[in-house]
PDB file of N, CA and C in Angstrom:
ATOM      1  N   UNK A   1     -36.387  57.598 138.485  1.00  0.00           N
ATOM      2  CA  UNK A   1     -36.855  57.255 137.177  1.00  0.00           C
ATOM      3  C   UNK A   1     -35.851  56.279 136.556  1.00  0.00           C
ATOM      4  N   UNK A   2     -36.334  55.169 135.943  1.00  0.00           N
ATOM      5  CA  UNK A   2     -35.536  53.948 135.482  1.00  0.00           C
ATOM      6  C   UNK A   2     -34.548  54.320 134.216  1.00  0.00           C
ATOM      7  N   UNK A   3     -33.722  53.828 133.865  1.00  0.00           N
ATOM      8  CA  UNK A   3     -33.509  54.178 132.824  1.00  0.00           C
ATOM      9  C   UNK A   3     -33.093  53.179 131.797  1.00  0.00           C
ATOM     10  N   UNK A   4     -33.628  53.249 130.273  1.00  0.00           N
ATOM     11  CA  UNK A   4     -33.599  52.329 129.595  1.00  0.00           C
ATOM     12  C   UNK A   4     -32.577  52.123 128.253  1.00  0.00           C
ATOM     13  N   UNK A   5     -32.472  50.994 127.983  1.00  0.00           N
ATOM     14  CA  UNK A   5     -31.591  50.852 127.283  1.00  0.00           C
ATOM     15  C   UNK A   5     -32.334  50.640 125.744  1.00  0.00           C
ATOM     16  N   UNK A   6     -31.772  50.635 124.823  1.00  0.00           N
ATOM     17  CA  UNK A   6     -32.308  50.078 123.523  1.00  0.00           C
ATOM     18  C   UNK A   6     -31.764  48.781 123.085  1.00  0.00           C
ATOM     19  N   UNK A   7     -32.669  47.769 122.284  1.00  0.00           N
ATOM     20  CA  UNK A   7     -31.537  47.168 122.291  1.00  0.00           C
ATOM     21  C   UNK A   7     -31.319  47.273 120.575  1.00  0.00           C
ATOM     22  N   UNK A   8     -30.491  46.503 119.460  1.00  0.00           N
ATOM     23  CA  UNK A   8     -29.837  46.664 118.668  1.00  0.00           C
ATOM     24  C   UNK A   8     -30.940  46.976 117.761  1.00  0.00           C
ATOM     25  N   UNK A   9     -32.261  45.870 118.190  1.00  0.00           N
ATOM     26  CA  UNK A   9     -33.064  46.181 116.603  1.00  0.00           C
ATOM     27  C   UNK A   9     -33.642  47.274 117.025  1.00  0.00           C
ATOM     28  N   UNK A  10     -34.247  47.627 118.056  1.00  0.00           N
ATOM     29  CA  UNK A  10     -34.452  49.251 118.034  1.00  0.00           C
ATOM     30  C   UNK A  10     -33.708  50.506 117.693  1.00  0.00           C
ATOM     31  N   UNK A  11     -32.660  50.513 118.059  1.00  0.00           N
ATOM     32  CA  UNK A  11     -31.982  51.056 117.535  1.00  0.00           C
ATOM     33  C   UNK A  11     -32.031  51.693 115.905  1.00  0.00           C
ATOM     34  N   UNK A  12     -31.455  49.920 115.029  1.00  0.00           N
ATOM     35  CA  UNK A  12     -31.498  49.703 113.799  1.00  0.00           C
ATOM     36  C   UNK A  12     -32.887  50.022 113.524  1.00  0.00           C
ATOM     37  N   UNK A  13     -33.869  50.006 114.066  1.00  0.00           N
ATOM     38  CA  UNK A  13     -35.110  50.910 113.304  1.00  0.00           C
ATOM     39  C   UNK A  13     -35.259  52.065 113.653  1.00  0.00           C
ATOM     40  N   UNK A  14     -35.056  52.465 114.370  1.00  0.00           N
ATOM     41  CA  UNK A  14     -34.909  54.028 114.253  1.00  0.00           C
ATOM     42  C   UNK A  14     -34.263  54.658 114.039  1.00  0.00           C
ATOM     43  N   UNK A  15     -33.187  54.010 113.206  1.00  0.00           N
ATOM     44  CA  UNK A  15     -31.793  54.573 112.045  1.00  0.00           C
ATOM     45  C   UNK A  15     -32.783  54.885 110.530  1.00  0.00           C
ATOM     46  N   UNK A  16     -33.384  53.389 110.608  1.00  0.00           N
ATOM     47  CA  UNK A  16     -34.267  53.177 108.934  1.00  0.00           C
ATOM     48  C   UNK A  16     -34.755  54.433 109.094  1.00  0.00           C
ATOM     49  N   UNK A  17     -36.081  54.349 110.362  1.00  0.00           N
ATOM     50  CA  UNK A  17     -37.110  55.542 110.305  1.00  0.00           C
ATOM     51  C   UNK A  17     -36.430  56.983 109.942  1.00  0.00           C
ATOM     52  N   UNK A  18     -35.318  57.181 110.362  1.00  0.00           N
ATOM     53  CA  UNK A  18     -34.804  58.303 110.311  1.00  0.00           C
ATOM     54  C   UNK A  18     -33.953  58.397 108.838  1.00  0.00           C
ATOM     55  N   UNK A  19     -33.668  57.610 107.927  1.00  0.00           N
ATOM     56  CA  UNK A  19     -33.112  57.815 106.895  1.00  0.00           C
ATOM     57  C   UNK A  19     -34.717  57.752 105.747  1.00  0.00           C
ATOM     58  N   UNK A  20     -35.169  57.592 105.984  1.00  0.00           N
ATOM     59  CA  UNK A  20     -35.939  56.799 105.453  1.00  0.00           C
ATOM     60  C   UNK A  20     -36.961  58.723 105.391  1.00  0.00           C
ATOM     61  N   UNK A  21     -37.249  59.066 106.147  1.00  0.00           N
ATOM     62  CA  UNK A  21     -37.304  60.379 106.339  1.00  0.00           C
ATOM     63  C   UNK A  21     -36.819  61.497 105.933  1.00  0.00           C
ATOM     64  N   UNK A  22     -35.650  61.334 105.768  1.00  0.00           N
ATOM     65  CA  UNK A  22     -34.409  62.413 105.300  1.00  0.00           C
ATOM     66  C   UNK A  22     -34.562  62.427 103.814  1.00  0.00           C
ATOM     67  N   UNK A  23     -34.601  60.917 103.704  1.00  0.00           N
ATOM     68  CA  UNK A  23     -34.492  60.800 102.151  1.00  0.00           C
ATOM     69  C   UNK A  23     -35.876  61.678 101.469  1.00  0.00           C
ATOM     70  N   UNK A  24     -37.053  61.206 102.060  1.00  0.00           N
ATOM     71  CA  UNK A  24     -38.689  61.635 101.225  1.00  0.00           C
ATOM     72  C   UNK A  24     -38.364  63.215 101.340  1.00  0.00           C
ATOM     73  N   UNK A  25     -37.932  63.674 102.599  1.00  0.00           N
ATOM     74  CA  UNK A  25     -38.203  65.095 102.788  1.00  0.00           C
ATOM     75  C   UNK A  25     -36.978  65.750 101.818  1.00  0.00           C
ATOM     76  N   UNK A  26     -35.623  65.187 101.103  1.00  0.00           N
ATOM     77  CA  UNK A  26     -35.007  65.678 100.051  1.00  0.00           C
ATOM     78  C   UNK A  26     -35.539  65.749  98.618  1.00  0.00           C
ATOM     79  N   UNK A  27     -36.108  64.337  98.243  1.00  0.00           N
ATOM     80  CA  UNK A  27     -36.811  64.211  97.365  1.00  0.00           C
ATOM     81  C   UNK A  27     -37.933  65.062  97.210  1.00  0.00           C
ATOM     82  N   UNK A  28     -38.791  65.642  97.944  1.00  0.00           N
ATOM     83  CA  UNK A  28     -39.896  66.260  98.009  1.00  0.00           C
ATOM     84  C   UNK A  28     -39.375  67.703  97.432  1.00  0.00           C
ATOM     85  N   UNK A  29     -37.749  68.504  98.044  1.00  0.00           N
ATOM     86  CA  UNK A  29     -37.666  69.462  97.750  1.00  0.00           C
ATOM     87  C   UNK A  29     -37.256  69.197  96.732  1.00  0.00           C
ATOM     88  N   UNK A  30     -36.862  68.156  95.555  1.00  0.00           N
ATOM     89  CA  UNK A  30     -35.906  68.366  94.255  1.00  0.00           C
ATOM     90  C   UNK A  30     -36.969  68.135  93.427  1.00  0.00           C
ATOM     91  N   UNK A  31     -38.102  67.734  93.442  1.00  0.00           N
ATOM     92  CA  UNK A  31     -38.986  67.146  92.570  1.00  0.00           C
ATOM     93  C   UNK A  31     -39.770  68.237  92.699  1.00  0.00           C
ATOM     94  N   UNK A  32     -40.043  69.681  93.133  1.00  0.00           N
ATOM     95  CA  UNK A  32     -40.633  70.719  92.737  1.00  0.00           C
ATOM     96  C   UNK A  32     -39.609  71.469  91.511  1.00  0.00           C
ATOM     97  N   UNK A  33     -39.126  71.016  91.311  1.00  0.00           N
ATOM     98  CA  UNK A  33     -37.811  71.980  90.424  1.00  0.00           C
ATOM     99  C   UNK A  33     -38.060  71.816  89.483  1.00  0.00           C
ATOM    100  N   UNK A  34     -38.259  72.640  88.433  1.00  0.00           N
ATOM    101  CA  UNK A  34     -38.402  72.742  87.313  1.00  0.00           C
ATOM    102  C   UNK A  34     -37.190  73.485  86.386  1.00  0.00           C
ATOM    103  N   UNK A  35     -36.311  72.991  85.335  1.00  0.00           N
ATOM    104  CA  UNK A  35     -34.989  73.732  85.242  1.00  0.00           C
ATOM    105  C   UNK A  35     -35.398  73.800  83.018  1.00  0.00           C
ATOM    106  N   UNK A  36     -35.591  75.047  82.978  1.00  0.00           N
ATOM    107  CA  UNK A  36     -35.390  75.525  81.785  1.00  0.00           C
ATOM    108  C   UNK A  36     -33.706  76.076  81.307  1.00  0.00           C
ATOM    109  N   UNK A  37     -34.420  75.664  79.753  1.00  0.00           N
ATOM    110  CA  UNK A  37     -32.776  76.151  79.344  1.00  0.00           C
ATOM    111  C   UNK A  37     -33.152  76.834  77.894  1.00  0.00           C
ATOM    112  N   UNK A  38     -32.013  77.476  77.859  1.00  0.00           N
ATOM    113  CA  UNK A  38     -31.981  78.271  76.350  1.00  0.00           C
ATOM    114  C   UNK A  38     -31.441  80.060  76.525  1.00  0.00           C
ATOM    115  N   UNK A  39     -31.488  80.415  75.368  1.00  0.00           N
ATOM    116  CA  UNK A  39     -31.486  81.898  75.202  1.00  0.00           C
ATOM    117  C   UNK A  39     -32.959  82.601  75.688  1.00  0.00           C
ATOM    118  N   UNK A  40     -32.362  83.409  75.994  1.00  0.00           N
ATOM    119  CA  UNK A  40     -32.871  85.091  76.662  1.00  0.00           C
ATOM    120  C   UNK A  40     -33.283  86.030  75.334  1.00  0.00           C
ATOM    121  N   UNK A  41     -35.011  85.776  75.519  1.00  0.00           N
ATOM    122  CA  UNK A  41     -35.275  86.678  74.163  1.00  0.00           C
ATOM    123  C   UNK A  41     -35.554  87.967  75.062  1.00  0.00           C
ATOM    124  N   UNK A  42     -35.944  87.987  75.886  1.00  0.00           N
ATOM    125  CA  UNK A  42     -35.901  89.767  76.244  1.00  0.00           C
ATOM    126  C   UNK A  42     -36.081  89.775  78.206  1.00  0.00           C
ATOM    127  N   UNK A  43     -35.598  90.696  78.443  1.00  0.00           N
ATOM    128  CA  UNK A  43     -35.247  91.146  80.091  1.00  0.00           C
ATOM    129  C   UNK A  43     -36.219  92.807  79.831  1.00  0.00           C
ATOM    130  N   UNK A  44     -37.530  92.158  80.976  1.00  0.00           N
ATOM    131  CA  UNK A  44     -38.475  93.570  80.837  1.00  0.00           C
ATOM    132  C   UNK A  44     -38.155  93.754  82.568  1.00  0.00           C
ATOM    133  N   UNK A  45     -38.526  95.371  82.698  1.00  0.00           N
ATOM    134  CA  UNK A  45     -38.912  96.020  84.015  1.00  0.00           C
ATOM    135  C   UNK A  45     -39.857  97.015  84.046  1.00  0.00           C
ATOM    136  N   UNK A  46     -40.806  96.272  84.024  1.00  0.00           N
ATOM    137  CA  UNK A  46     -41.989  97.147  83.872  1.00  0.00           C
ATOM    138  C   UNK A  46     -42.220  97.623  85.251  1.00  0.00           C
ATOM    139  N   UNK A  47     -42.747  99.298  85.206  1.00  0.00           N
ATOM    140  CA  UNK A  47     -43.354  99.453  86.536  1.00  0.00           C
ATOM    141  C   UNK A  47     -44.652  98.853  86.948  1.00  0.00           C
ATOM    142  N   UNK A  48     -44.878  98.414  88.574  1.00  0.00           N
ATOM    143  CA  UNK A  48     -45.936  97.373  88.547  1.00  0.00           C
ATOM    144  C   UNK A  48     -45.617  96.455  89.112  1.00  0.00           C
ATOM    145  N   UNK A  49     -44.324  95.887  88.665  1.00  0.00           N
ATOM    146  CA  UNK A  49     -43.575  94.531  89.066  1.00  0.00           C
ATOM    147  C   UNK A  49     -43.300  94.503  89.750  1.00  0.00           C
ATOM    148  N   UNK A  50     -42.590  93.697  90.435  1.00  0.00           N
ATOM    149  CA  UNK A  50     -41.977  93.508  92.146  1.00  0.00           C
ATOM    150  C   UNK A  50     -40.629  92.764  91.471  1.00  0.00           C
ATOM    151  N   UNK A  51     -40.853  92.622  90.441  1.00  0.00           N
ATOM    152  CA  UNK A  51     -39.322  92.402  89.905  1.00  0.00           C
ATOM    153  C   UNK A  51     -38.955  92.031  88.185  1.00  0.00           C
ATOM    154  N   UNK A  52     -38.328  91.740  87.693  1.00  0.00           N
ATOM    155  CA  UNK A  52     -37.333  91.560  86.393  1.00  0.00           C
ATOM    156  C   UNK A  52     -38.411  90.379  85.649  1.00  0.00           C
ATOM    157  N   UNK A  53     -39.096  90.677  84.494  1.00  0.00           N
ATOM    158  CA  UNK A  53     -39.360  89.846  83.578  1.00  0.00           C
ATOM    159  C   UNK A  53     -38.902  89.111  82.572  1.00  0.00           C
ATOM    160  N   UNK A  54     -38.766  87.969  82.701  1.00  0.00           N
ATOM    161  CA  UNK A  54     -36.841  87.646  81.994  1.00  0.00           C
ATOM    162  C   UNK A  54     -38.371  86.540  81.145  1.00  0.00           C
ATOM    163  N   UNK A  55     -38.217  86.364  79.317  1.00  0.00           N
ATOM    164  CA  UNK A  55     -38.419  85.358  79.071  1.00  0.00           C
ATOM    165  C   UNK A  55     -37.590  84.892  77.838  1.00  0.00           C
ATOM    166  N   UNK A  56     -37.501  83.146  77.999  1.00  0.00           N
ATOM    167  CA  UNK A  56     -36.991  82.239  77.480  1.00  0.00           C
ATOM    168  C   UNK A  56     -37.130  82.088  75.576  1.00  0.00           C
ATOM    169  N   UNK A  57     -36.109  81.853  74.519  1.00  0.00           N
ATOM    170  CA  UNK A  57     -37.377  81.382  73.256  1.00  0.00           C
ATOM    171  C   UNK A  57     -37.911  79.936  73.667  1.00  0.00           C
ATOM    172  N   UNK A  58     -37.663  79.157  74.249  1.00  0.00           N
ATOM    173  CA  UNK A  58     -39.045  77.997  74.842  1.00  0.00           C
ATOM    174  C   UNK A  58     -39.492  78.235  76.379  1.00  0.00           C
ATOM    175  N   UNK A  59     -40.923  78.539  76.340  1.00  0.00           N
ATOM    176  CA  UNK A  59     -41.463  78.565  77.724  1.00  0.00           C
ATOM    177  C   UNK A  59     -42.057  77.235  77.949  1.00  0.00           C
ATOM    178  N   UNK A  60     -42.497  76.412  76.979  1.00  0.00           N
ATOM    179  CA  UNK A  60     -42.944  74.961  76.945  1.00  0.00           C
ATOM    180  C   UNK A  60     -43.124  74.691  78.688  1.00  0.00           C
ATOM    181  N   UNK A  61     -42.026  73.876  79.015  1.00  0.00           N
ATOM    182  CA  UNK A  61     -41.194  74.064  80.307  1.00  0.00           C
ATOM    183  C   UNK A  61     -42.241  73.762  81.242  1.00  0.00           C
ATOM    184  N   UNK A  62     -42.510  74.866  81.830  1.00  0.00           N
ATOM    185  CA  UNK A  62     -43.063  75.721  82.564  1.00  0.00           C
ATOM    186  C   UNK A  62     -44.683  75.390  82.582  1.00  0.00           C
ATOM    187  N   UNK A  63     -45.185  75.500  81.822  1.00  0.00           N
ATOM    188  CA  UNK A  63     -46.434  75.633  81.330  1.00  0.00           C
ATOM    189  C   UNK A  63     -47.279  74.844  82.429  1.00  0.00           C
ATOM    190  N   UNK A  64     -48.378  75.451  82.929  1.00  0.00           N
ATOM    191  CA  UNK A  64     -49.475  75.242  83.831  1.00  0.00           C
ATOM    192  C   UNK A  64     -49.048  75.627  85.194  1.00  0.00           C
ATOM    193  N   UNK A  65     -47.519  76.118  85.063  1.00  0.00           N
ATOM    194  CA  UNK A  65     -47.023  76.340  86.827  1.00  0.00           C
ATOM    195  C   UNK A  65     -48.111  77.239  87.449  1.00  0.00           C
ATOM    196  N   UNK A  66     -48.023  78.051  86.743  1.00  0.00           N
ATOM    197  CA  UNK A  66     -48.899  79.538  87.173  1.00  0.00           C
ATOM    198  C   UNK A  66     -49.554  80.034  86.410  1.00  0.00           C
ATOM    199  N   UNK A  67     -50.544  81.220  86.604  1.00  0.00           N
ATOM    200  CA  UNK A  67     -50.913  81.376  85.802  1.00  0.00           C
ATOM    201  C   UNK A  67     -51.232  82.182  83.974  1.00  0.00           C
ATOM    202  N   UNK A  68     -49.825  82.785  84.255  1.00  0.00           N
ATOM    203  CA  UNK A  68     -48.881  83.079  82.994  1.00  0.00           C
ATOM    204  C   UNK A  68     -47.583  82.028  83.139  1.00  0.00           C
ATOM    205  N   UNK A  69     -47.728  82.245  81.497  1.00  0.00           N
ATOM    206  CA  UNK A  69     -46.203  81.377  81.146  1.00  0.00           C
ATOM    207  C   UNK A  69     -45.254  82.187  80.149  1.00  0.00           C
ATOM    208  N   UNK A  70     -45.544  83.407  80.191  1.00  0.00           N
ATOM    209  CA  UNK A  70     -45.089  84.252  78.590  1.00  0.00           C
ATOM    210  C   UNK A  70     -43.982  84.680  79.339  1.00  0.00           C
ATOM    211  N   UNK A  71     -43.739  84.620  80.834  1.00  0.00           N
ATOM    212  CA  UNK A  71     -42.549  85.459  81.239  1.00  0.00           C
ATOM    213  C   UNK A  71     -41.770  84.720  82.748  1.00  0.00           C
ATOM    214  N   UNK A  72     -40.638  85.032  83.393  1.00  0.00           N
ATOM    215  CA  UNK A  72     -40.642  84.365  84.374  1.00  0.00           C
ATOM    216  C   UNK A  72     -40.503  85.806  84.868  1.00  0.00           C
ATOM    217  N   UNK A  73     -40.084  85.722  86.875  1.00  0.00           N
ATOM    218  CA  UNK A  73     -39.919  86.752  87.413  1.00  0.00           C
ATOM    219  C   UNK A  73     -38.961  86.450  88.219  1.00  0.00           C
ATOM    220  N   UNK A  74     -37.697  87.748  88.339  1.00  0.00           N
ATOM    221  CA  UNK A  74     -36.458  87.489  89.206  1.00  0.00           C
ATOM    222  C   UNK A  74     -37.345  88.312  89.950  1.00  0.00           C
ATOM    223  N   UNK A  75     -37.447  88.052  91.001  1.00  0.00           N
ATOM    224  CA  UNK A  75     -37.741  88.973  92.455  1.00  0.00           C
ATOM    225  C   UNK A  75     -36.838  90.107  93.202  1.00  0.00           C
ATOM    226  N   UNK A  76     -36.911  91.471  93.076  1.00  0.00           N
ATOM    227  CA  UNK A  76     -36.163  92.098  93.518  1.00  0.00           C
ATOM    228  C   UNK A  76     -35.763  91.988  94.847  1.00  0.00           C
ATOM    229  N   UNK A  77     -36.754  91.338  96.098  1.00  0.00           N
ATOM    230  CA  UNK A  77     -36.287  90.889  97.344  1.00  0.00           C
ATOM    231  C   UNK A  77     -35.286  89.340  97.166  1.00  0.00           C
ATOM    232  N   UNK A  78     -34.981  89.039  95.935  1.00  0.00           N
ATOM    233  CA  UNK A  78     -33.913  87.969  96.137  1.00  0.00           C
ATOM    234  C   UNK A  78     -32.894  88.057  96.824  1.00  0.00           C
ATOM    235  N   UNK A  79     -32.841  86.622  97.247  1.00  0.00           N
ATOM    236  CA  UNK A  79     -31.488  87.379  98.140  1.00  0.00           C
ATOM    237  C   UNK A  79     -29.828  87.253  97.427  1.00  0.00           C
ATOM    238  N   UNK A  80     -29.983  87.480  95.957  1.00  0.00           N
ATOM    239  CA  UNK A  80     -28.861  87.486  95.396  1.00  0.00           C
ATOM    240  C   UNK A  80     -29.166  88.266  93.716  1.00  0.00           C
ATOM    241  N   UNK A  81     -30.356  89.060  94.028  1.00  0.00           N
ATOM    242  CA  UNK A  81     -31.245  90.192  93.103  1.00  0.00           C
ATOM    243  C   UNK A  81     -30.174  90.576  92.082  1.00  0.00           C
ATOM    244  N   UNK A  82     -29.281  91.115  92.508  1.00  0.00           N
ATOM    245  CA  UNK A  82     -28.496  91.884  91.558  1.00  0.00           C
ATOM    246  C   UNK A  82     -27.220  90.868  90.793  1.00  0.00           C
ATOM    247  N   UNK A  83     -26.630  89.921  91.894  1.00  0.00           N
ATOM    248  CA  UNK A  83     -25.939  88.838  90.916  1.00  0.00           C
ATOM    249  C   UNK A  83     -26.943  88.315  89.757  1.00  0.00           C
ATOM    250  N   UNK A  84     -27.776  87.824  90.227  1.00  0.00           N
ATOM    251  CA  UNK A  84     -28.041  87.114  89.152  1.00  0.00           C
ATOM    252  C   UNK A  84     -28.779  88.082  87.767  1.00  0.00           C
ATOM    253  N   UNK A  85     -28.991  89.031  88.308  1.00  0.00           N
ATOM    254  CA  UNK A  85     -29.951  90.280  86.911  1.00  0.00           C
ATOM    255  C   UNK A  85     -28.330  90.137  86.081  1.00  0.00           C
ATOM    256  N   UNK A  86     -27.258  90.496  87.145  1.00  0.00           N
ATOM    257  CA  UNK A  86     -26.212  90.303  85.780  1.00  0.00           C
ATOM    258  C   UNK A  86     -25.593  89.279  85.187  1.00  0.00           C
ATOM    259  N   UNK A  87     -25.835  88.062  85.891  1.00  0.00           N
ATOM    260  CA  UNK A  87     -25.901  86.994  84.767  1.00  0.00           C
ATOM    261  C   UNK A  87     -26.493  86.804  83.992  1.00  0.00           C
ATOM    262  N   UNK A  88     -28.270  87.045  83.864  1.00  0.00           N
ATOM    263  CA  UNK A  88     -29.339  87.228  83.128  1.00  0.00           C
ATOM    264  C   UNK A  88     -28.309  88.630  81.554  1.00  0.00           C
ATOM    265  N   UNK A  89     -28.191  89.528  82.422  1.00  0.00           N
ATOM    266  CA  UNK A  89     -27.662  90.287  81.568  1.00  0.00           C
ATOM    267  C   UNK A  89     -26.507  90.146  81.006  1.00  0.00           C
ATOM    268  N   UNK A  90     -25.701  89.505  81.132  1.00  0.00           N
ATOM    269  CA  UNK A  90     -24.361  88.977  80.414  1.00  0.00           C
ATOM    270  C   UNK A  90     -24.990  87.651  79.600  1.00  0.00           C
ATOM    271  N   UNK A  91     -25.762  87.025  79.765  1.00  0.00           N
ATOM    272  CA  UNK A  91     -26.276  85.723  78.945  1.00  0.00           C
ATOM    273  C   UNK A  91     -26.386  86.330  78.012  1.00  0.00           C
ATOM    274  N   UNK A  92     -27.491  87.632  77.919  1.00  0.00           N
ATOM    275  CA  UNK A  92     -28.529  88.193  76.948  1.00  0.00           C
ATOM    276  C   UNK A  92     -27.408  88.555  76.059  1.00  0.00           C
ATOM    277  N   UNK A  93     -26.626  89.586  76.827  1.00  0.00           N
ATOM    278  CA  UNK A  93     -25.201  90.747  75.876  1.00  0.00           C
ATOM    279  C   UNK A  93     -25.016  89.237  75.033  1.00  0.00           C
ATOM    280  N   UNK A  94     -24.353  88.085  75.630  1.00  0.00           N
ATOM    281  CA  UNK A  94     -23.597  87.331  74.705  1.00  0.00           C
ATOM    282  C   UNK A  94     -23.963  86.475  73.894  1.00  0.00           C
ATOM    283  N   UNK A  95     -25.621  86.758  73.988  1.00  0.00           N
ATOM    284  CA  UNK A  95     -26.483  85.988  72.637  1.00  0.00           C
ATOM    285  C   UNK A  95     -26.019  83.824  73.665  1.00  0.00           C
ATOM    286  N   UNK A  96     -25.872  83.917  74.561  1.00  0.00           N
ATOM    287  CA  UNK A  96     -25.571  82.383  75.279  1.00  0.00           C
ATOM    288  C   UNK A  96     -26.743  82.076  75.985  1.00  0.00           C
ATOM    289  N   UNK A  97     -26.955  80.607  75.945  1.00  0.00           N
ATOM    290  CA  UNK A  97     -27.846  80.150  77.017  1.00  0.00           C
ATOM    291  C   UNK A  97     -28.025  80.209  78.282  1.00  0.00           C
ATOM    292  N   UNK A  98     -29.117  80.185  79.067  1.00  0.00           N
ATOM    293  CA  UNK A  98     -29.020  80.515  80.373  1.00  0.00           C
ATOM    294  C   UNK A  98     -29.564  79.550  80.915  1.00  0.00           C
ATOM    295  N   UNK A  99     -29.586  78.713  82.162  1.00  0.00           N
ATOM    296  CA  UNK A  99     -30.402  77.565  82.495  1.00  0.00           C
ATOM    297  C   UNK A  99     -31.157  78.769  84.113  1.00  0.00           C
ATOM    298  N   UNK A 100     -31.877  78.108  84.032  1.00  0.00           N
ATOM    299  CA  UNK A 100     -33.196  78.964  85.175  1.00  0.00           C
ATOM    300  C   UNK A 100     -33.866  77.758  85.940  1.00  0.00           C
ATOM    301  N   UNK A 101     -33.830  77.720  87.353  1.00  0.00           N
ATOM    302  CA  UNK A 101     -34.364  76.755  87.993  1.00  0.00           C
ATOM    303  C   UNK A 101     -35.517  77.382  88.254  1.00  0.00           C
ATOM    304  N   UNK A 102     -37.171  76.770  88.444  1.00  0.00           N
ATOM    305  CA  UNK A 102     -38.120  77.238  88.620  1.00  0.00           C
ATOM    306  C   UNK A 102     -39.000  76.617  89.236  1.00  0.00           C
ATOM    307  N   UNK A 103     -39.048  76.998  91.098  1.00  0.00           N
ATOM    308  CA  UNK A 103     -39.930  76.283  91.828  1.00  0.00           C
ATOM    309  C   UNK A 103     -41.582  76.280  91.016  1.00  0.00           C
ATOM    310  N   UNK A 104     -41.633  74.510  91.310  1.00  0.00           N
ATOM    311  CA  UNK A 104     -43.270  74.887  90.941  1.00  0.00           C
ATOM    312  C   UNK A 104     -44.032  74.885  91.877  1.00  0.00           C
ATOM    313  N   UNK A 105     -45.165  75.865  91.615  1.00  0.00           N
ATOM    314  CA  UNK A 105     -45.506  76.037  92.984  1.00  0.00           C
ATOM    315  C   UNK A 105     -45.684  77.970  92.898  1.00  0.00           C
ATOM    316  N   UNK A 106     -44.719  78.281  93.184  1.00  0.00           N
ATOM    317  CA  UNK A 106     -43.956  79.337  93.437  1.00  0.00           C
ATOM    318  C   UNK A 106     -43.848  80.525  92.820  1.00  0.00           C
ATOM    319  N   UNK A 107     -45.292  80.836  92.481  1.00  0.00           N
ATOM    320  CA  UNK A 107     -45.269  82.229  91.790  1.00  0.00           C
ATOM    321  C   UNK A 107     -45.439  83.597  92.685  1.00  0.00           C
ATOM    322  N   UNK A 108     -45.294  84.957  91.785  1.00  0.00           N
ATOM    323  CA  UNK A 108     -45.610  85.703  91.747  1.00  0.00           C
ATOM    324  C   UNK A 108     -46.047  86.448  90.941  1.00  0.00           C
ATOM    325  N   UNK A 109     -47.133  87.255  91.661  1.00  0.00           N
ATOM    326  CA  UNK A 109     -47.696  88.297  90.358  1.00  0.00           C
ATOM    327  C   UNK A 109     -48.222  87.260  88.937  1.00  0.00           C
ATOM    328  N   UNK A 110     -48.415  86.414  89.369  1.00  0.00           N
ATOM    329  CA  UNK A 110     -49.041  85.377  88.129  1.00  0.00           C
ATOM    330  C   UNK A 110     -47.792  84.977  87.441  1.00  0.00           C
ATOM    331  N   UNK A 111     -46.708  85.036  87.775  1.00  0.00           N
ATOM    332  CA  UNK A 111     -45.361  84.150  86.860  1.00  0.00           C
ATOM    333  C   UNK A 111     -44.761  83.224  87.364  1.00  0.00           C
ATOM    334  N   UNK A 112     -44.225  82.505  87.254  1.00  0.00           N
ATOM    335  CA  UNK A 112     -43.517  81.562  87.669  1.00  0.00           C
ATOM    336  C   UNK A 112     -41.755  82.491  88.170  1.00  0.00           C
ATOM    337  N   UNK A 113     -41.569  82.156  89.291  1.00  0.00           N
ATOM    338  CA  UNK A 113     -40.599  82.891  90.021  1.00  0.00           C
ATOM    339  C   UNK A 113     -38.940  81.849  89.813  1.00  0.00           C
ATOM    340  N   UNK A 114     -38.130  82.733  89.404  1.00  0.00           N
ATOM    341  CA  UNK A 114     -36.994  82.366  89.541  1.00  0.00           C
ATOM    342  C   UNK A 114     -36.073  81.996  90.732  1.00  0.00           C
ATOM    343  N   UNK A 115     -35.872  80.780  90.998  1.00  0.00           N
ATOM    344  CA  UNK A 115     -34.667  80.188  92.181  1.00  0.00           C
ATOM    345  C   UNK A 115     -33.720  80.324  92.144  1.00  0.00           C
ATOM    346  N   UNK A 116     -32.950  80.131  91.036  1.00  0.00           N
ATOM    347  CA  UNK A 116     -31.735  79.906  90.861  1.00  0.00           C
ATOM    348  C   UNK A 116     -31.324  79.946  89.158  1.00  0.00           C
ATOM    349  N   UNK A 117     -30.157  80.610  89.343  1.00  0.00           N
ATOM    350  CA  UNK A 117     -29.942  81.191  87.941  1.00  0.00           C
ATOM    351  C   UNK A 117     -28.135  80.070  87.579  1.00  0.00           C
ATOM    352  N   UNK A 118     -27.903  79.747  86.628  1.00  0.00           N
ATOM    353  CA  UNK A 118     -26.507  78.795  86.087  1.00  0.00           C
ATOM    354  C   UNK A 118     -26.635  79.153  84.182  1.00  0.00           C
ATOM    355  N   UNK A 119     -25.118  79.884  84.186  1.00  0.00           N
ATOM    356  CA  UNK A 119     -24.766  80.419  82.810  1.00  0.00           C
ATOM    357  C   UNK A 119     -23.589  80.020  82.087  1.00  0.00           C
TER     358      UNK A 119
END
């Protein structure tokens, strides 16, 4: 079996193709993100849930992600469930803002699901 060489502009295009790729498929994941900010008017756990009903005083935000907007949801299968309930809960104690990243897309139980929590 022969074996072949490339030569430079092949190469150089299948550098482009490949950045060029990397780039859409980063962009694609940052442009679902939705990032609210503000105070923590109340942290519910209702039985029922599959996890922590945390909502914002502006849900604005959010609005049309899913099909409630009155609340978000930390997921108890998170895989960092309990850090972040106590950042949620140290925001709340200290009357401080909380910023909440929020895949869109990405609900549960009809809420818009929490990604990532920054206090």
């Amino acid at each position: 079996m022969p074996v072949t060489c490339l030569n430079n502009f092949e190469v150089l295009l299948m550098l482009r193709i490949i950045i060029l790729s990397l780039s859409l498929a980063t962009f694609s994941t940052f442009a679902s993100d939705v990032t609210v900010f503000g105070k923590i008017k109340w942290i519910n756990n209702w039985q029922g849930h599959s996890g922590f009903l945390v909502a914002l005083e502006n849900m604005t935000p959010t609005k049309g992600i899913c099909k409630r907007n009155d609340q978000y949801i930390l997921p108890q299968n998170h895989q960092f469930a309990k850090e972040n309930f106590s950042m949620l809960l140290s925001s709340r104690i200290a009357d401080k803002p909380v910023t909440l990243v929020i895949r869109s897309g990405e609900c549960l139980e009809g809420f818009p699901k929490i990604a990532h929590i920054r206090i």
